[in-house]
C-alpha atoms as a PDB file:
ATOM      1  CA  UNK A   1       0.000   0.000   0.000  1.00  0.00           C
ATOM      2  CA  UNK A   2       3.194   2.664   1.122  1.00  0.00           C
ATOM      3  CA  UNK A   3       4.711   1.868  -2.517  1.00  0.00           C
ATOM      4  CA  UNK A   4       1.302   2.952  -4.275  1.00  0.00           C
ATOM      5  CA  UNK A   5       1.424   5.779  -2.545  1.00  0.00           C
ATOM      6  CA  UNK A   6       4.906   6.649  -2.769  1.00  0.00           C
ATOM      7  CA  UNK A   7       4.761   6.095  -6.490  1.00  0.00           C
ATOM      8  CA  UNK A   8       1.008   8.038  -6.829  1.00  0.00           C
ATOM      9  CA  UNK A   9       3.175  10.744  -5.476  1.00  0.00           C
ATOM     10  CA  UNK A  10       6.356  10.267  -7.602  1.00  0.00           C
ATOM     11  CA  UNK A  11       3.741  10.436 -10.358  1.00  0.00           C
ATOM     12  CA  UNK A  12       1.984  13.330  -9.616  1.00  0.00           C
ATOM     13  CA  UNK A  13       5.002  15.051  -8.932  1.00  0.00           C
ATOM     14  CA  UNK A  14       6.643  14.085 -12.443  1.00  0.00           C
ATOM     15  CA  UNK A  15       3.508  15.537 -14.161  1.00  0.00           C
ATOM     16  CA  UNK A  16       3.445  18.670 -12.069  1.00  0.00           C
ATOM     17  CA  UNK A  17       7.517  19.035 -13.127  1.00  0.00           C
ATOM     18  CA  UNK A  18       6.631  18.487 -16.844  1.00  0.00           C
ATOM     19  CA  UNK A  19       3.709  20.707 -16.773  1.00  0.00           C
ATOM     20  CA  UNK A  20       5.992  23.517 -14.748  1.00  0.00           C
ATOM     21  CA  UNK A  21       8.584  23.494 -17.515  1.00  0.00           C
ATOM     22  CA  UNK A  22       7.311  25.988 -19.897  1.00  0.00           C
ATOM     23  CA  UNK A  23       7.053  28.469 -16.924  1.00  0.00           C
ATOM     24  CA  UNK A  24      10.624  27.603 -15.798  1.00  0.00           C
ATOM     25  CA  UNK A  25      12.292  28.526 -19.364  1.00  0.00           C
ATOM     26  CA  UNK A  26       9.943  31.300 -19.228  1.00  0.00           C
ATOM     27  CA  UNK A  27      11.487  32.803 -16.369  1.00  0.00           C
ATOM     28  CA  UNK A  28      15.109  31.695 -17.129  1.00  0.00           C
ATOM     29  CA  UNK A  29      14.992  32.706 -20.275  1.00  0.00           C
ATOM     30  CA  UNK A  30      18.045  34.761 -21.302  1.00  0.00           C
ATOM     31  CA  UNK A  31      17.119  38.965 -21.023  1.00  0.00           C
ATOM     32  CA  UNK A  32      17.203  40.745 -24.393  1.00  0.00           C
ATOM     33  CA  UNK A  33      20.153  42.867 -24.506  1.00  0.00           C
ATOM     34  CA  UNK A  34      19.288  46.662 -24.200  1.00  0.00           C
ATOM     35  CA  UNK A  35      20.583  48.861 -26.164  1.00  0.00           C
ATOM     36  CA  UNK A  36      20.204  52.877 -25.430  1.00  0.00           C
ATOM     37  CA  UNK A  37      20.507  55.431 -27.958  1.00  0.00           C
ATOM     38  CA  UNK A  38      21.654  59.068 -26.281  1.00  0.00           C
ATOM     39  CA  UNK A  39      21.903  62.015 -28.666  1.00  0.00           C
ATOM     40  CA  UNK A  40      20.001  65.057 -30.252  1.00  0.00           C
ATOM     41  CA  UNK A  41      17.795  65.760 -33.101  1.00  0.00           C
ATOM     42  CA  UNK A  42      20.054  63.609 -35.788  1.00  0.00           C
ATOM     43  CA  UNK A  43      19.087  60.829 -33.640  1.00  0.00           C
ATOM     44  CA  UNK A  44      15.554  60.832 -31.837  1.00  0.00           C
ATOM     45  CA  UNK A  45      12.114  59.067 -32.781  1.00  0.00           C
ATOM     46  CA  UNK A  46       9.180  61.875 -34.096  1.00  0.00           C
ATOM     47  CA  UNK A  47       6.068  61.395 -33.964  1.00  0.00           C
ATOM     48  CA  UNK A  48       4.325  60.337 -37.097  1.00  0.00           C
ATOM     49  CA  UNK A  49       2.700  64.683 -37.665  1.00  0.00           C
ATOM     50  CA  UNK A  50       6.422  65.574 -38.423  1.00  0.00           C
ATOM     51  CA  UNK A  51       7.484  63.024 -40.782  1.00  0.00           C
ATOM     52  CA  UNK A  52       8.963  62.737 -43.274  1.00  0.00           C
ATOM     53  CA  UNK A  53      11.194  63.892 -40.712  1.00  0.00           C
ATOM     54  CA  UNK A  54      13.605  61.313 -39.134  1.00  0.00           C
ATOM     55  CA  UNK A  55      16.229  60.434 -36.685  1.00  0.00           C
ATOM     56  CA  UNK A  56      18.263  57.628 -37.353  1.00  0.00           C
ATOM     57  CA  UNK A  57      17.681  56.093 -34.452  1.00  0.00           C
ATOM     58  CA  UNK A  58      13.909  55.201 -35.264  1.00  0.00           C
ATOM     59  CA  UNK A  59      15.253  52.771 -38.816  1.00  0.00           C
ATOM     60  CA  UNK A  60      18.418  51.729 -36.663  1.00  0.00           C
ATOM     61  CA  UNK A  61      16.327  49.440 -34.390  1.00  0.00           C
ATOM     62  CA  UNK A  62      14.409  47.749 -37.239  1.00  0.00           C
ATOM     63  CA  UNK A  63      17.492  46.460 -38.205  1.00  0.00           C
ATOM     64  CA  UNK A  64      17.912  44.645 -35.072  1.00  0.00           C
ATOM     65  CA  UNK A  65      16.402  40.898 -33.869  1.00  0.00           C
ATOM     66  CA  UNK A  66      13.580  40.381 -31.229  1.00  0.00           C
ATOM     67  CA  UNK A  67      17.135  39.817 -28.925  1.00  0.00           C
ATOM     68  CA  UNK A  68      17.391  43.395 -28.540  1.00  0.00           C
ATOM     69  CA  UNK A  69      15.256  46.414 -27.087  1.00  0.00           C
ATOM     70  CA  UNK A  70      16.422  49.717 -28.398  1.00  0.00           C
ATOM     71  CA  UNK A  71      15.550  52.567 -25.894  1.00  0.00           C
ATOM     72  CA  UNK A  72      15.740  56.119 -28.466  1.00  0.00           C
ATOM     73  CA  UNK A  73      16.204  58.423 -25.487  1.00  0.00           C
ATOM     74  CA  UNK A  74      17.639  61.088 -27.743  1.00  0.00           C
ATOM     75  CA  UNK A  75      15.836  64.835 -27.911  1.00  0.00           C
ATOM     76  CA  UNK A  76      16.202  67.185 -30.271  1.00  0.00           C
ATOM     77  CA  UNK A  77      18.197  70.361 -29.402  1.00  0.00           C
ATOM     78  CA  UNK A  78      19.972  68.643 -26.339  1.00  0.00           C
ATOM     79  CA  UNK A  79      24.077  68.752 -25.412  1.00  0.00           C
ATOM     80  CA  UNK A  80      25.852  66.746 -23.412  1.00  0.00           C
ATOM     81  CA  UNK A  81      25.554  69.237 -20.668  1.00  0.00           C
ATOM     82  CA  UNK A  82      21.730  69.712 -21.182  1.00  0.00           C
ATOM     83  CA  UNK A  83      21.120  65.761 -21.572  1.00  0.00           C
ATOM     84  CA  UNK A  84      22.398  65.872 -17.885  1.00  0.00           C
ATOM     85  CA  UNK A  85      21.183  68.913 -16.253  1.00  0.00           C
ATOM     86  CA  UNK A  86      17.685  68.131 -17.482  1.00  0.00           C
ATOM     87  CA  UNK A  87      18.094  64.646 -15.833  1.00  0.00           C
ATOM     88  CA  UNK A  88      17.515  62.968 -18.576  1.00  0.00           C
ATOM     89  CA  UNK A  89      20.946  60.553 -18.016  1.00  0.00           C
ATOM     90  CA  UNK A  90      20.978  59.571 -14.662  1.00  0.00           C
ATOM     91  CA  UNK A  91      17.238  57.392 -14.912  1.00  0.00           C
ATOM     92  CA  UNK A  92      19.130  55.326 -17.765  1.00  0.00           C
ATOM     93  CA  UNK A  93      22.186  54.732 -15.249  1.00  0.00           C
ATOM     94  CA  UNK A  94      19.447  53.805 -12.932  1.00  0.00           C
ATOM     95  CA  UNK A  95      18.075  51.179 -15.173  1.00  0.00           C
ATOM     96  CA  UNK A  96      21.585  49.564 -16.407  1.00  0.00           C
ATOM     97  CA  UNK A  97      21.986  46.108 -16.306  1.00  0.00           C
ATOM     98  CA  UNK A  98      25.443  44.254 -17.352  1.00  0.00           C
ATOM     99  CA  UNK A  99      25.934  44.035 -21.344  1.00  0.00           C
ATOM    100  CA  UNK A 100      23.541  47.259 -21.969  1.00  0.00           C
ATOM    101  CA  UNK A 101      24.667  49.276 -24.530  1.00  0.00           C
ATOM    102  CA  UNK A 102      25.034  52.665 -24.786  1.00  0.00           C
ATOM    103  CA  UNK A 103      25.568  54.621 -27.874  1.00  0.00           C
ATOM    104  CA  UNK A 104      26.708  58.285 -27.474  1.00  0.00           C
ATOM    105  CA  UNK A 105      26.342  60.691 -30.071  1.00  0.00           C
ATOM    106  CA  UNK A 106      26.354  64.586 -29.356  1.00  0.00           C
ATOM    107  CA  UNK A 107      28.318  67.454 -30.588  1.00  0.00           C
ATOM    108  CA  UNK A 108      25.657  69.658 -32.607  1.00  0.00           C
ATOM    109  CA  UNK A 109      24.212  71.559 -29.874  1.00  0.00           C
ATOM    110  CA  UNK A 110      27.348  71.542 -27.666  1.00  0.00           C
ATOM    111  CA  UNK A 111      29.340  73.167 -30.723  1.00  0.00           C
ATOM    112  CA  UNK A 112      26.919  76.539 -30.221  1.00  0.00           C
ATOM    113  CA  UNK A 113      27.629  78.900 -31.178  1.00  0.00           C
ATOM    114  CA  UNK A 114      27.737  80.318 -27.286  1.00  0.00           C
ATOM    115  CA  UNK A 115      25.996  83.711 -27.889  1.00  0.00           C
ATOM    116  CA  UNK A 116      23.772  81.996 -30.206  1.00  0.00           C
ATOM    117  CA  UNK A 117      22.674  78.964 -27.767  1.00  0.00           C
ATOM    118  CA  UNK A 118      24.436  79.748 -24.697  1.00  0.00           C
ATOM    119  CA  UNK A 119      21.629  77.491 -22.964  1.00  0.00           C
ATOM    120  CA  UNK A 120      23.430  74.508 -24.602  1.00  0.00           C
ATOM    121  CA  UNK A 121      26.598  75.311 -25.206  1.00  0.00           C
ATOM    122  CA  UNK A 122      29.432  73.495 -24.279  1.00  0.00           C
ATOM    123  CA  UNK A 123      32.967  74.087 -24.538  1.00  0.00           C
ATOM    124  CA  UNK A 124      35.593  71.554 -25.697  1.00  0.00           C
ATOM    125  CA  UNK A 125      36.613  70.703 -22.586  1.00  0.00           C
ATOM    126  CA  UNK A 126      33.308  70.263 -20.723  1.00  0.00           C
ATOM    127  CA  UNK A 127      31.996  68.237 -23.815  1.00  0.00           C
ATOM    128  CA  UNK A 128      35.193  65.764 -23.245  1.00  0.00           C
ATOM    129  CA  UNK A 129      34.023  65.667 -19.424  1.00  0.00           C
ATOM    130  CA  UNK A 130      30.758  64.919 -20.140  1.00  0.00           C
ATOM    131  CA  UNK A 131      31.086  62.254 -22.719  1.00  0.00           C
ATOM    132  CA  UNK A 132      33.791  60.843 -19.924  1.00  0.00           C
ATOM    133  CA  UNK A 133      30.806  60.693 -17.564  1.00  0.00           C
ATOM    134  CA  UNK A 134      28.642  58.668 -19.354  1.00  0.00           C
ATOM    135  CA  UNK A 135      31.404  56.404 -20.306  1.00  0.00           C
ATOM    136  CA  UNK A 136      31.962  55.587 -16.656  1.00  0.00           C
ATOM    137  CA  UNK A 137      28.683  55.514 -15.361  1.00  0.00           C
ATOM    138  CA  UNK A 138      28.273  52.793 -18.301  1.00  0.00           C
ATOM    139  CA  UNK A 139      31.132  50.841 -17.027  1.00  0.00           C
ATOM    140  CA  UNK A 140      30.024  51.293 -13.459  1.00  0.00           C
ATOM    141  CA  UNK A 141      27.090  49.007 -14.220  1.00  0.00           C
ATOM    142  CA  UNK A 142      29.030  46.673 -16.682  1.00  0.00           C
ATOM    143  CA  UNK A 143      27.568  47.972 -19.540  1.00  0.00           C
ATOM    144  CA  UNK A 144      29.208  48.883 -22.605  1.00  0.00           C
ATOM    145  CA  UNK A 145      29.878  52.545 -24.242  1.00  0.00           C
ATOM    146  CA  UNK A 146      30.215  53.278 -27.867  1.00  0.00           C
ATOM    147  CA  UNK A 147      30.912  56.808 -28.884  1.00  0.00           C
ATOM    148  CA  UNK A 148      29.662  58.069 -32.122  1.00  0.00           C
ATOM    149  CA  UNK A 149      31.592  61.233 -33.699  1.00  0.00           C
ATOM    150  CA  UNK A 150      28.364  63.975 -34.866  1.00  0.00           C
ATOM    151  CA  UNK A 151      26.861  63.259 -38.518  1.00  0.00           C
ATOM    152  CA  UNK A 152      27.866  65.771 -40.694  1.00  0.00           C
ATOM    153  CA  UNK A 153      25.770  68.698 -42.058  1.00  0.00           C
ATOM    154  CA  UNK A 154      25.169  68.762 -45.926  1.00  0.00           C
ATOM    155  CA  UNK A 155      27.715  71.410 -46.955  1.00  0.00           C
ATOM    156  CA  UNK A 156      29.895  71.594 -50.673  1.00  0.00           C
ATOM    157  CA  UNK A 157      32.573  74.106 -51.118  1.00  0.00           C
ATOM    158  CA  UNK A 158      32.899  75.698 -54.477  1.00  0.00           C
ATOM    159  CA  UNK A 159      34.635  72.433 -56.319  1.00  0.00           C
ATOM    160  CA  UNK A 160      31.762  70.328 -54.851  1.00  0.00           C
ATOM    161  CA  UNK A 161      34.072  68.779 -52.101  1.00  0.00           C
ATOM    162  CA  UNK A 162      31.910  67.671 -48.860  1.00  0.00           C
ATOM    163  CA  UNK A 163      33.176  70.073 -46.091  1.00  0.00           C
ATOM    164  CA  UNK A 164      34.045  69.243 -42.626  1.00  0.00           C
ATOM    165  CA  UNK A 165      31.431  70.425 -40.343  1.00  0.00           C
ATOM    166  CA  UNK A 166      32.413  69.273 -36.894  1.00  0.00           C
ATOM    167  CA  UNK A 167      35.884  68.967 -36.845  1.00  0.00           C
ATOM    168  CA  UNK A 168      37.107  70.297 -32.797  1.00  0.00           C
ATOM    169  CA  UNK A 169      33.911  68.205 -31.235  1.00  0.00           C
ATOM    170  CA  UNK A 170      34.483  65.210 -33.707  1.00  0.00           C
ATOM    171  CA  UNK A 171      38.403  65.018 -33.099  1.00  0.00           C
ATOM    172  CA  UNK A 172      37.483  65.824 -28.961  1.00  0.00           C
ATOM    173  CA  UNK A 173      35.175  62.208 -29.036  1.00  0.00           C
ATOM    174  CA  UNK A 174      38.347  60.509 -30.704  1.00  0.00           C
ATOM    175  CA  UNK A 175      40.411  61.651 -27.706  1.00  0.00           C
ATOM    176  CA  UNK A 176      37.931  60.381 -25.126  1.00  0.00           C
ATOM    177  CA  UNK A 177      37.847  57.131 -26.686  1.00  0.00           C
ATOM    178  CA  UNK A 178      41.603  57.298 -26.846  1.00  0.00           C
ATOM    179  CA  UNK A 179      41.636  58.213 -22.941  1.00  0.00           C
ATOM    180  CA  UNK A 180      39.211  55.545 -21.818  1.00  0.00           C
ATOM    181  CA  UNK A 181      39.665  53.090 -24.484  1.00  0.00           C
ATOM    182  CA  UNK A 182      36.220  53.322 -26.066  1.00  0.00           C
ATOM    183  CA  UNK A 183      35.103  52.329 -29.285  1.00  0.00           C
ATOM    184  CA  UNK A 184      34.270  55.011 -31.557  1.00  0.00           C
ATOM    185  CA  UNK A 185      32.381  55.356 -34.884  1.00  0.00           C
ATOM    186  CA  UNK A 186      33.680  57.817 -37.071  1.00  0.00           C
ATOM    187  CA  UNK A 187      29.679  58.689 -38.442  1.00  0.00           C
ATOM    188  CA  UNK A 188      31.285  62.094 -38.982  1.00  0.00           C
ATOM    189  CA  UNK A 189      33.579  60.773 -41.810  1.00  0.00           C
ATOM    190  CA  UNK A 190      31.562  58.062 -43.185  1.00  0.00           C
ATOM    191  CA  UNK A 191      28.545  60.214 -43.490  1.00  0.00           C
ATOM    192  CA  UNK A 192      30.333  62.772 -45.173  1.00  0.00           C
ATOM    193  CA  UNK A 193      31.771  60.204 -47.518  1.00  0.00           C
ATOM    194  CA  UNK A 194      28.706  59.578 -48.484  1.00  0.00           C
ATOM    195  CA  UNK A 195      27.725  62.923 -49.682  1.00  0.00           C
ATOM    196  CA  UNK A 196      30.552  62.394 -51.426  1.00  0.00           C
ATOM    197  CA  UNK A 197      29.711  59.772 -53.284  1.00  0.00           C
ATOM    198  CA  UNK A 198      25.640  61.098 -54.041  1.00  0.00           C
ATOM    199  CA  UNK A 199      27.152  64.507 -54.930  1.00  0.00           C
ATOM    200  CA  UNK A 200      25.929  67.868 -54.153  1.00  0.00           C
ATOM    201  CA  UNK A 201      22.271  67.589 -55.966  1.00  0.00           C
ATOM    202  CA  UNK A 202      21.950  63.801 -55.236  1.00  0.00           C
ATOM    203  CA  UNK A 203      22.798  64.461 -51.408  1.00  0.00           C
ATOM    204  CA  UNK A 204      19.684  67.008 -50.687  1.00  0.00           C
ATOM    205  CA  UNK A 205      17.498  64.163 -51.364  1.00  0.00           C
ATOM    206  CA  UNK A 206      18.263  62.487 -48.105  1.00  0.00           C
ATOM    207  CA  UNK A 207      17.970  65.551 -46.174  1.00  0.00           C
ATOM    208  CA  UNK A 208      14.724  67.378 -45.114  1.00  0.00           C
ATOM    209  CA  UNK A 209      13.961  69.494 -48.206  1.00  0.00           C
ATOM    210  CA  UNK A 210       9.900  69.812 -48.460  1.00  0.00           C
ATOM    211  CA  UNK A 211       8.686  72.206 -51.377  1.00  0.00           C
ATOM    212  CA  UNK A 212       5.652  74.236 -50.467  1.00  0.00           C
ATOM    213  CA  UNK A 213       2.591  72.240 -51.045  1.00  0.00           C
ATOM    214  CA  UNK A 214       4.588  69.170 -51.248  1.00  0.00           C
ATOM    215  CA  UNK A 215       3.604  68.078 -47.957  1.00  0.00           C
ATOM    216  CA  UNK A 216       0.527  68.719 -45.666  1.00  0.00           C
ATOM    217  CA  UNK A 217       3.022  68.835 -42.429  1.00  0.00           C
ATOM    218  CA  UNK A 218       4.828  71.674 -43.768  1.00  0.00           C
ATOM    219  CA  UNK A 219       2.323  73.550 -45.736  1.00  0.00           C
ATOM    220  CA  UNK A 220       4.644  76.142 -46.443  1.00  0.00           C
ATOM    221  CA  UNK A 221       7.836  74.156 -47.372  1.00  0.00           C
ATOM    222  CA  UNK A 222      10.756  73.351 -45.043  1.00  0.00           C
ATOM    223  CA  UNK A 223      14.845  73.533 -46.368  1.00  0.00           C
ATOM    224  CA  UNK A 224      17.604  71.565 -43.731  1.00  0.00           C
ATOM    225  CA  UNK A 225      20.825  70.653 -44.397  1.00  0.00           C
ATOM    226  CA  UNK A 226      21.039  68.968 -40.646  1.00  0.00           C
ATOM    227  CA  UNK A 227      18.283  66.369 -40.532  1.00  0.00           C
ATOM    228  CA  UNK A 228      17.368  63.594 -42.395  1.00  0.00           C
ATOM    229  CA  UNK A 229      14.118  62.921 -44.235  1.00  0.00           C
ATOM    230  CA  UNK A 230      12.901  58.718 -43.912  1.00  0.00           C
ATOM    231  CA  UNK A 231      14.973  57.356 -46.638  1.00  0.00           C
ATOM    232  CA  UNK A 232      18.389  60.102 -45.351  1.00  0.00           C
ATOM    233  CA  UNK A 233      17.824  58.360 -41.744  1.00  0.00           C
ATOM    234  CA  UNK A 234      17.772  54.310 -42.922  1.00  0.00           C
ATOM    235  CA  UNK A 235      21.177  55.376 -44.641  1.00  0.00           C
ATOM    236  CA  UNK A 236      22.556  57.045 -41.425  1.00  0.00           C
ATOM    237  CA  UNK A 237      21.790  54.025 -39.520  1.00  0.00           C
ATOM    238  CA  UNK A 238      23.475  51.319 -42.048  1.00  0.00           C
ATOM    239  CA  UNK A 239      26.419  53.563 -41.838  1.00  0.00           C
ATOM    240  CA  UNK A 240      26.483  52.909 -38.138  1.00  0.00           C
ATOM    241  CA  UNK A 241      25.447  49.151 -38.415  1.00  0.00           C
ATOM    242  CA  UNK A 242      28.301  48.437 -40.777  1.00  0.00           C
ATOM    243  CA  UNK A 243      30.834  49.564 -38.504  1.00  0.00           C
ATOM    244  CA  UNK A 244      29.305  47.687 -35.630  1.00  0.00           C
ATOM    245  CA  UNK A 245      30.195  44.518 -38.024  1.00  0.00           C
ATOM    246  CA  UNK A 246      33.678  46.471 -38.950  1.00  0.00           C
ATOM    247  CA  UNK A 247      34.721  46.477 -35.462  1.00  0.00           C
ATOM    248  CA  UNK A 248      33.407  43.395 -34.071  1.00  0.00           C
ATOM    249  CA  UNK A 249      31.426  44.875 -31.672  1.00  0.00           C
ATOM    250  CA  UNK A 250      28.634  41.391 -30.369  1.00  0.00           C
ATOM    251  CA  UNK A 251      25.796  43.903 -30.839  1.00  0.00           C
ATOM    252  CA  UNK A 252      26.332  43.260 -34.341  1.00  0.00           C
ATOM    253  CA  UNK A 253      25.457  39.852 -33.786  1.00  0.00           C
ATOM    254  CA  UNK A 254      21.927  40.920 -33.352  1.00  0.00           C
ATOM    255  CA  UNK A 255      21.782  42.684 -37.079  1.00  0.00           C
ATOM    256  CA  UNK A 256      19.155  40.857 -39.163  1.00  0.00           C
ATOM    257  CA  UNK A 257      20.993  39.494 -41.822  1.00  0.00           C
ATOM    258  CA  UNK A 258      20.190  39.895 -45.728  1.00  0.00           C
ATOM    259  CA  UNK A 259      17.328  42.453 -46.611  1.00  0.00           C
ATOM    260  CA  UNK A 260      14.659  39.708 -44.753  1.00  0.00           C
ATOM    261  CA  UNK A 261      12.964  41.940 -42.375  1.00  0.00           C
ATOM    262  CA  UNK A 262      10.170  39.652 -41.041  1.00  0.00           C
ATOM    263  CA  UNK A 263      12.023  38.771 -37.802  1.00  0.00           C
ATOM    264  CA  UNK A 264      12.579  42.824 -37.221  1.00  0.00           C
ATOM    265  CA  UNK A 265      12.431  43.953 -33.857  1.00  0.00           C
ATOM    266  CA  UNK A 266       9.110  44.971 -32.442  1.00  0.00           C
ATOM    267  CA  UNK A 267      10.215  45.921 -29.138  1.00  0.00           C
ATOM    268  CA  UNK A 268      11.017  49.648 -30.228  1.00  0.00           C
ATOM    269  CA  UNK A 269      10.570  52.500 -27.481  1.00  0.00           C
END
């Protein structure tokens, strides 16, 4: 009668274990990497009244499997020093968990001019202090910096050369990475390589360039040569992608391969 019993239990127990076991790699299961995006108006989301308007942030995480979360917490007009007096940084160093990403990319606002923005403005120096911060704040948490040099402005001198348009604040980020031992992508460069390689004329079409009429969000026409219309943003963040797989950073593991997009990440904030 004891070994029924004991066996009745061994039973029930075995079908309560099996049953149990979806649960149990539900909870174990490994946590999707996060990856946060900190910048200014090159890089934030917008919400769907200004498009075509776009940051290259918002394409850069469709590009990315259902193992990562991308967390856009770039805003337009912000500087290093303005991303952390408005508090904006220390809630993502509150939320860090080991092999986070985060990927730093300022210099358009800090670069003023002072009298001009002095809200925002931030001198050589302080920017190099700043981006120093976040790099070991990330590291604090075992999490893992990458800074990104500012994109380039759409600007041709007279022989239809690309111009440099952020040379002290791009060759200052090169210097922290040096410091700290960082990795860096040079989107400064690359994007302006690209111009390059479109030409003057061929280049406008990436950026925001709206005729009157042309579009019922801007009625009366809108001309930038900073930010990126939907198709300028996708190429913006393949230029950053492809030197993720360049430098062998593991994030790049998580790049959808091939121009399949059906396992795209949906969990976009």
């Amino acid at each position: 009668m004891k070994n029924d019993l004991s066996r009745k239990y061994l039973y029930t127990y075995a079908i309560l274990l099996i049953a149990m076991l979806p649960l149990m790699a539900f909870v174990f299961q490994q946590r999707p990497v996060r990856v946060y995006l900190i910048g200014d108006s090159t890089m934030c989301n917008y919400p769907t009244k200004q498009l075509p308007l776009t940051g290259w942030g918002m394409p850069f995480a469709n590009y990315l499997d259902s193992g990562v979360v991308v967390d856009n917490r770039a805003r337009g007009g912000r500087s290093t020093r303005t991303f952390i007096s408005e508090n904006r940084w220390k809630p993502i160093v509150d939320s860090l968990k080991a092999g986070d990403y985060v990927l730093i990319q300022f210099g358009h606002n800090d670069e003023g001019p002072a009298d001009k923005y002095p809200d925002r403005y931030t001198s050589v120096p302080d920017y190099k202090i700043n981006l120093a911060k976040f790099i070991t704040e990330t590291r604090e948490k075992n999490a893992i910096p990458i800074l990104i040099t500012p994109v380039s402005r759409l600007s041709f001198d007279n022989l239809g050369n690309a111009k440099e348009t952020h040379a002290t604040y791009s060759k200052a980020v090169f210097e922290v990475a040096s410091q700290y031992n960082v990795p860096v992508i040079d989107l400064d460069t690359r994007s302006r390589m690209m111009y390059q390689q479109l030409g003057q004329e061929r280049s406008k079409l990436i950026f925001m360039k709206v005729d009157t009429g042309e579009n019922p969000n801007y009625p009366f026409g809108h001309n930038d040569n900073t930010h990126f219309n939907e198709l300028g943003a996708r190429k913006i963040a393949q230029l950053v992608l492809t030197e993720l797989k360049k430098q062998h950073i593991a994030l790049a593991d998580h790049i959808v391969k091939g121009d399949n997009q059906s396992n795209v990440n949906p969990q976009v904030k």
